[in-house]
C-alpha atoms as a PDB file:
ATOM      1  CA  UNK A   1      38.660 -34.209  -6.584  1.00  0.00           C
ATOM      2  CA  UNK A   2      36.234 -35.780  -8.725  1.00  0.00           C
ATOM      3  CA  UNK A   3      33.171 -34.629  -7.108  1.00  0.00           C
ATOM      4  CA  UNK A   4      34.446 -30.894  -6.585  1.00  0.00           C
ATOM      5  CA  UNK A   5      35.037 -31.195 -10.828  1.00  0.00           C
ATOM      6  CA  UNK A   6      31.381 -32.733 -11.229  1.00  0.00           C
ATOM      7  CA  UNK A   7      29.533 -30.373  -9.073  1.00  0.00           C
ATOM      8  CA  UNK A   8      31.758 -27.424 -11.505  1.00  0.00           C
ATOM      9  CA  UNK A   9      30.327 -28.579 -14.355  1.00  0.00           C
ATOM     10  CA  UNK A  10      26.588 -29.223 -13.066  1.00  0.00           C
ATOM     11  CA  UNK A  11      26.655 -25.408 -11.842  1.00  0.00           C
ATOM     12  CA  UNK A  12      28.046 -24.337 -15.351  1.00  0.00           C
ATOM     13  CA  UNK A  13      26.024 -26.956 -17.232  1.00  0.00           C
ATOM     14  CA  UNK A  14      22.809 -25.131 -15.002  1.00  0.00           C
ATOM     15  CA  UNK A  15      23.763 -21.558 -15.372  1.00  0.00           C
ATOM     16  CA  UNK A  16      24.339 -22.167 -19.350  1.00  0.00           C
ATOM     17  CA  UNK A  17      20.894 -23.663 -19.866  1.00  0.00           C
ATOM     18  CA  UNK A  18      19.451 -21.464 -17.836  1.00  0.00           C
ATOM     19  CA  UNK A  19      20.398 -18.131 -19.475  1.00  0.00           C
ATOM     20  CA  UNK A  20      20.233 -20.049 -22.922  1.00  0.00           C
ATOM     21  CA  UNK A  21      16.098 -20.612 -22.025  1.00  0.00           C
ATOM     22  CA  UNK A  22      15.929 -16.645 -21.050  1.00  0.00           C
ATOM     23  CA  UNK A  23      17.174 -15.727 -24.418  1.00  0.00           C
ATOM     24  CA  UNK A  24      15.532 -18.066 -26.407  1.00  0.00           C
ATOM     25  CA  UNK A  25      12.115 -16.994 -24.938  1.00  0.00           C
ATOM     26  CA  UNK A  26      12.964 -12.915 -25.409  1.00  0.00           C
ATOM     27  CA  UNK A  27      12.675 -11.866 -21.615  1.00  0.00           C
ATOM     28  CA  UNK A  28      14.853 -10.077 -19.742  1.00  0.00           C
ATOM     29  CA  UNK A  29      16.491 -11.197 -16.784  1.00  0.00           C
ATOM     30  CA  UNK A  30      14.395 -11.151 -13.384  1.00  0.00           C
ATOM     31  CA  UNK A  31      17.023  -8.283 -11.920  1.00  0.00           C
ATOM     32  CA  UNK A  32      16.210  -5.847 -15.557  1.00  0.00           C
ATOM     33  CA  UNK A  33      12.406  -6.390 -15.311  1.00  0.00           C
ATOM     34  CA  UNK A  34      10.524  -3.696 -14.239  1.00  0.00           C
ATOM     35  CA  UNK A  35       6.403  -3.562 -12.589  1.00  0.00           C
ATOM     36  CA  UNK A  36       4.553  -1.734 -14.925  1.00  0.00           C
ATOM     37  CA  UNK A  37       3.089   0.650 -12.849  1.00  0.00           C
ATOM     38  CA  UNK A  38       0.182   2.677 -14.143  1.00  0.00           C
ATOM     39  CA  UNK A  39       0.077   5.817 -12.534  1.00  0.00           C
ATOM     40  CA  UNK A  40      -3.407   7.996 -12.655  1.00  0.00           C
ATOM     41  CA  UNK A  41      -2.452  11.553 -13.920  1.00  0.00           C
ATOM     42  CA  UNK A  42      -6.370  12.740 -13.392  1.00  0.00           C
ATOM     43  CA  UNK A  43      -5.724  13.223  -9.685  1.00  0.00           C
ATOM     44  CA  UNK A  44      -7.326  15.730  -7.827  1.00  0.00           C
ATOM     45  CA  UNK A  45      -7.544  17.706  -5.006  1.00  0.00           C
ATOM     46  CA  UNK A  46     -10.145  16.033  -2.543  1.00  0.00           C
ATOM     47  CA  UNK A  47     -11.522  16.720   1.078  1.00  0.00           C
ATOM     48  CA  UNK A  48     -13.466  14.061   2.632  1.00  0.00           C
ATOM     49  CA  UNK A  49     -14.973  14.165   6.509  1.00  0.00           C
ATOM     50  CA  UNK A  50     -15.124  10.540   8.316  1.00  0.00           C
ATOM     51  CA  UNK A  51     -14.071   8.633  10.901  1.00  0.00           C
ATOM     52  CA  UNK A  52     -10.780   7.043  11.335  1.00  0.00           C
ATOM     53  CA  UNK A  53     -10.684   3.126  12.339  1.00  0.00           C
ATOM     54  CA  UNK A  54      -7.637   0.944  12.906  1.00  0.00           C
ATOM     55  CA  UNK A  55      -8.247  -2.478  11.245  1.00  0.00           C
ATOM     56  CA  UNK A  56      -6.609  -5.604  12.336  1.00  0.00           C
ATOM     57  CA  UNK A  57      -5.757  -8.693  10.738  1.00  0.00           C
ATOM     58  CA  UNK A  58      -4.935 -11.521  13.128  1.00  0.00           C
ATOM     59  CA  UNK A  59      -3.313 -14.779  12.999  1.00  0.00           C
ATOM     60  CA  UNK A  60      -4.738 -18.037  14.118  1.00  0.00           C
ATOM     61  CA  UNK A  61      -3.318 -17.576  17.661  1.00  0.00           C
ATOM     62  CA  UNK A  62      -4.660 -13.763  17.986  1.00  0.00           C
ATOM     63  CA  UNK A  63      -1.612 -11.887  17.347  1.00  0.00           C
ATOM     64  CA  UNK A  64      -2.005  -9.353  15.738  1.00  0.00           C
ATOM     65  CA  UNK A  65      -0.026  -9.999  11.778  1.00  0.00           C
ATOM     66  CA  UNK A  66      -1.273  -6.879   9.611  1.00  0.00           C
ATOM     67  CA  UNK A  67      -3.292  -3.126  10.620  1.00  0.00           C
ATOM     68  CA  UNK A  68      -3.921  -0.142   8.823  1.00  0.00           C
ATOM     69  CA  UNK A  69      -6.375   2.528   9.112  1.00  0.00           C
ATOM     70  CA  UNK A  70      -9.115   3.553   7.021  1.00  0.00           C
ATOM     71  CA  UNK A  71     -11.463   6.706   6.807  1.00  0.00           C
ATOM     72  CA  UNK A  72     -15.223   5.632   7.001  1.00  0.00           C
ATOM     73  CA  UNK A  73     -16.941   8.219   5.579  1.00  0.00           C
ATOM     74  CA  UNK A  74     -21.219   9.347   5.717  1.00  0.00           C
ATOM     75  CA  UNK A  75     -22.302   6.780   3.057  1.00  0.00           C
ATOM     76  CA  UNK A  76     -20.282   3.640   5.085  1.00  0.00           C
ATOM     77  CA  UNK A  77     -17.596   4.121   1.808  1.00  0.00           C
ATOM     78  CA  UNK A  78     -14.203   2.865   3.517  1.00  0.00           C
ATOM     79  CA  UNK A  79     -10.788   4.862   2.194  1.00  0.00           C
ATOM     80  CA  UNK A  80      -7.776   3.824   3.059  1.00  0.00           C
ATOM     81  CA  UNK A  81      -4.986   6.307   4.933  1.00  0.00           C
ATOM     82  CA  UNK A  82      -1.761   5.975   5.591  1.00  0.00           C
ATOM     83  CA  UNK A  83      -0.512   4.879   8.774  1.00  0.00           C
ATOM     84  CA  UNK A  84       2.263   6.587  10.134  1.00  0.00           C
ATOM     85  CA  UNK A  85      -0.603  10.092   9.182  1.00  0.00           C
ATOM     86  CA  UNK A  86      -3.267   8.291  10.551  1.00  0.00           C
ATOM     87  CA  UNK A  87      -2.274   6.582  14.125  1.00  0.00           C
ATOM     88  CA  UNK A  88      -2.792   9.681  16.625  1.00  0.00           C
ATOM     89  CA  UNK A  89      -6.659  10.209  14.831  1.00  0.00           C
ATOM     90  CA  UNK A  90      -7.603   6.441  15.985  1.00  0.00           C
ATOM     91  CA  UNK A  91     -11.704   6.725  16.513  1.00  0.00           C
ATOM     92  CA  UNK A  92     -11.798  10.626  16.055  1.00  0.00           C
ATOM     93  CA  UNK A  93     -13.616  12.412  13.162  1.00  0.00           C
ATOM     94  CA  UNK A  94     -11.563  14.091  10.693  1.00  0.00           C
ATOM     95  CA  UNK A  95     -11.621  16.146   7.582  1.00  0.00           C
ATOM     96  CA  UNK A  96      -8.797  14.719   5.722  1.00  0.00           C
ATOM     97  CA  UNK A  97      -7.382  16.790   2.434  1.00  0.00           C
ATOM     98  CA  UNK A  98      -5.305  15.394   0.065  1.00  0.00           C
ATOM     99  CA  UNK A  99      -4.341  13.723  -3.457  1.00  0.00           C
ATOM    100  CA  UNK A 100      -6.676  11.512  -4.917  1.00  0.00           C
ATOM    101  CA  UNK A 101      -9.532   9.802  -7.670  1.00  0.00           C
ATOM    102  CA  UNK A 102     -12.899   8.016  -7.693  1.00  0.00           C
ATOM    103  CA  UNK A 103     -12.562   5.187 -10.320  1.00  0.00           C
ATOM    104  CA  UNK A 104     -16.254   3.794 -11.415  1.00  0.00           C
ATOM    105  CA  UNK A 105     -19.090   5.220 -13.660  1.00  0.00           C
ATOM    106  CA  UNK A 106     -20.148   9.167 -12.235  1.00  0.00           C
ATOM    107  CA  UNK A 107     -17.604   8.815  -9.276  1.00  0.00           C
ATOM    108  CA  UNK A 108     -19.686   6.486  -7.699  1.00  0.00           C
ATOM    109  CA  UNK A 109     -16.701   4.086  -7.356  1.00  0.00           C
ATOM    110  CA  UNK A 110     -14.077   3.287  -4.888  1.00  0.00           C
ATOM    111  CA  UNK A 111     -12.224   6.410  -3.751  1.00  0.00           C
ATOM    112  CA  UNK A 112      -8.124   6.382  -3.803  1.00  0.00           C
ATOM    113  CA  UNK A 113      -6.188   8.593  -2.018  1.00  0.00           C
ATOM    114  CA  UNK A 114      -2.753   8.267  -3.605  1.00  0.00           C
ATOM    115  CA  UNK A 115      -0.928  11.431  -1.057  1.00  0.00           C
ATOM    116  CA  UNK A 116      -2.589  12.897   2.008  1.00  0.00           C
ATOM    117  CA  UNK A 117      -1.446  16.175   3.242  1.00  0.00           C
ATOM    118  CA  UNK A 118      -3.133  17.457   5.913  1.00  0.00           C
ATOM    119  CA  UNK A 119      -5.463  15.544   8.769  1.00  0.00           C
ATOM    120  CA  UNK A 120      -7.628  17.961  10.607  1.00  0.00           C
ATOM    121  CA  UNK A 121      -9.541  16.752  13.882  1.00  0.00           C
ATOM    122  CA  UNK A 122     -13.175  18.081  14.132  1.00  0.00           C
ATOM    123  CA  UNK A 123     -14.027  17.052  17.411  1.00  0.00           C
ATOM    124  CA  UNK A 124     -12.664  19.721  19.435  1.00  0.00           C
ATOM    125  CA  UNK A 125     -10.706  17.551  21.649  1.00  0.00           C
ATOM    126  CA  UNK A 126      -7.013  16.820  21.217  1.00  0.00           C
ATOM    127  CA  UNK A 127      -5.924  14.382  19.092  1.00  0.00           C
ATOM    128  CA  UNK A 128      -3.216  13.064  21.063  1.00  0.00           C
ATOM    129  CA  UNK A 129      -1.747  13.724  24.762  1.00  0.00           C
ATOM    130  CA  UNK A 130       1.173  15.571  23.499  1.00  0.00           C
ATOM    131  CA  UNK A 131      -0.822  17.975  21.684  1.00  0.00           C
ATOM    132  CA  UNK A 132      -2.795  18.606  24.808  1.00  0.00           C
ATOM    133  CA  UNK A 133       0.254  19.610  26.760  1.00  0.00           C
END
């Protein structure tokens, strides 16, 4: 009985000093704090032609742990895509159109995409097998 009254009061004596320390420094609790989040209002429309490649990052073993796809455009410039718009395109060239900003001096920085809407293939092929049925 003793031990089930001690290990009560270290939990209260815990959660006490605890919140006591959050209010003394002025913060918020973790669950009320939000990421501030800077969102770029000068978007614009954009249409860049490149080729899609699927990056891998592997683990130590060679399984594969991360992969994404970027478009590698004329210049060797690398801009990310989003996957699930991105997979059937794997290796093709593609004029992609969508949402997006050059940060850097004279837009000679790194190019974000923030929304893609449309993928279009240029090679003349299909891009995937069940388009070609």
């Amino acid at each position: 009985m003793k031990k089930v009254c001690l290990v009560g009061l270290m939990a209260v004596a815990v959660t006490m000093t605890t919140a006591m320390a959050g209010e003394k420094a002025g913060e918020a609790p973790k669950h009320e704090k939000k990421a501030a989040v800077e969102k770029n209002t000068d978007d614009k429309e954009m249409t860049i032609t490149g080729t899609v490649q699927k990056i891998e990052k592997k683990k130590k073993d060679g399984s594969v742990m991360m992969a994404w796809f970027v478009l590698v455009d004329e210049n060797g410039k690398e801009i990310h895509l989003p996957k699930d718009k991105a997979v059937e395109f794997d290796g093709s060239k593609v004029k992609v159109t969508g949402m997006g900003h050059t940060s850097g001096k004279d837009g000679k920085g790194k190019t974000i995409l923030t929304a893609v809407t449309a993928i279009e293939k240029l090679d003349g092929a299909p891009a995937s097998e069940e388009t070609a049925k």
